[in-house]
Protein backbone atom coordinates (compact mmCIF):
# COMPACT_ATOMS: atom_id res chain seq x y z
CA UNK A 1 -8.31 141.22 78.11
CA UNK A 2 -5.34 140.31 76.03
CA UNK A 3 -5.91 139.61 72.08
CA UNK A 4 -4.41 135.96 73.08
CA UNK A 5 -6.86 135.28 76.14
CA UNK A 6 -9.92 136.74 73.20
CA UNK A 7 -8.41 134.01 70.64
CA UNK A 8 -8.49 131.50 73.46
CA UNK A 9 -12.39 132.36 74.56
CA UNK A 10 -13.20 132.23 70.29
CA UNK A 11 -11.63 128.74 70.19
CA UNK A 12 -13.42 127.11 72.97
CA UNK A 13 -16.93 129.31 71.96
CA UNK A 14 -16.75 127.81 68.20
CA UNK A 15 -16.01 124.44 69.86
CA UNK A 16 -19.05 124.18 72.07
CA UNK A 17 -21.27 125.55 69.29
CA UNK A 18 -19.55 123.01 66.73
CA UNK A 19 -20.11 120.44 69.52
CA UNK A 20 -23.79 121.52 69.98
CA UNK A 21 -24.50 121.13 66.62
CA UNK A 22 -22.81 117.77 66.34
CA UNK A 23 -25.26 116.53 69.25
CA UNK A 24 -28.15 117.68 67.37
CA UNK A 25 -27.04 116.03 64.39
CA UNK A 26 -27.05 112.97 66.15
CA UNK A 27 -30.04 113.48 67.94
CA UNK A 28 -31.75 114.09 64.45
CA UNK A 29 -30.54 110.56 63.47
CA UNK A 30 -31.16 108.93 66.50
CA UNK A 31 -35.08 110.02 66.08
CA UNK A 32 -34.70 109.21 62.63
CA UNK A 33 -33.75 105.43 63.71
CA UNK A 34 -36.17 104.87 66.05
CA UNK A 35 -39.05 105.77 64.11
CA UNK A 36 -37.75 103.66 61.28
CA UNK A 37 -37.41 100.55 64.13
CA UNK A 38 -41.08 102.01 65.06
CA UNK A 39 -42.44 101.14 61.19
CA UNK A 40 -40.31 98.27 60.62
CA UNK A 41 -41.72 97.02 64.47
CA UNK A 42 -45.20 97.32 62.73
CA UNK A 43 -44.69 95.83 59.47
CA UNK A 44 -43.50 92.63 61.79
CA UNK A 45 -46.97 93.09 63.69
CA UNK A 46 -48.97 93.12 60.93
CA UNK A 47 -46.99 90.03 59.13
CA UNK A 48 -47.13 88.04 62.11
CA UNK A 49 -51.09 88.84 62.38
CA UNK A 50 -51.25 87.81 58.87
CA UNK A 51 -49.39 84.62 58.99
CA UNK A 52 -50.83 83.60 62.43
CA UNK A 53 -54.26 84.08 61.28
CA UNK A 54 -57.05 81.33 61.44
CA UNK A 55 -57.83 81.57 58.06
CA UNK A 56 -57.14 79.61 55.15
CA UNK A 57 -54.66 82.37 53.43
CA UNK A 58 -52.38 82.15 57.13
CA UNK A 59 -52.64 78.16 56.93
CA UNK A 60 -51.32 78.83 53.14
CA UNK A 61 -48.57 81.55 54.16
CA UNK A 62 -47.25 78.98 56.72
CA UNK A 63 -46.57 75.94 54.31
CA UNK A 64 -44.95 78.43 51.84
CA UNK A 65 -42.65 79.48 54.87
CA UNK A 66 -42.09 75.95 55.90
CA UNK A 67 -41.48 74.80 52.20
CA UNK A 68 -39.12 77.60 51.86
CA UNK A 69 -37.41 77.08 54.99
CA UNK A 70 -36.74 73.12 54.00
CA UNK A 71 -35.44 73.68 50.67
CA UNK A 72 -32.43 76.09 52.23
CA UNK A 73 -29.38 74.13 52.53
């Protein structure tokens, strides 16, 4: 092999490695994100459980919302 064709095979070597490590990067993030939707997706639960509920501190948490919501512009 020629030292050009060896300079060639580095190049595209350290490219698929840098590439490689760029996907799991991402990947990292990505499962990151979705546990962060998975929390967030849980905090809504439990709000909406809370402000739903038959009991006279939902029936309060509703007329704060709806008081809140009427004095927006």
């Amino acid at each position: 092999m020629t030292d050009p064709d060896e300079a060639e095979g580095s190049r595209v070597f350290a490219s698929a490695l840098d590439q490689l490590h760029e996907a799991r990067v991402l990947h990292a993030q990505i499962k990151g994100l979705k546990a962060l939707l998975q929390l967030q997706r849980n905090q809504v639960a439990r709000l909406n459980d809370r402000l739903y509920a038959n009991t006279p501190g939902g029936h309060a948490a509703r007329r704060l919302l709806d008081l809140k919501r009427s004095e927006k512009p």
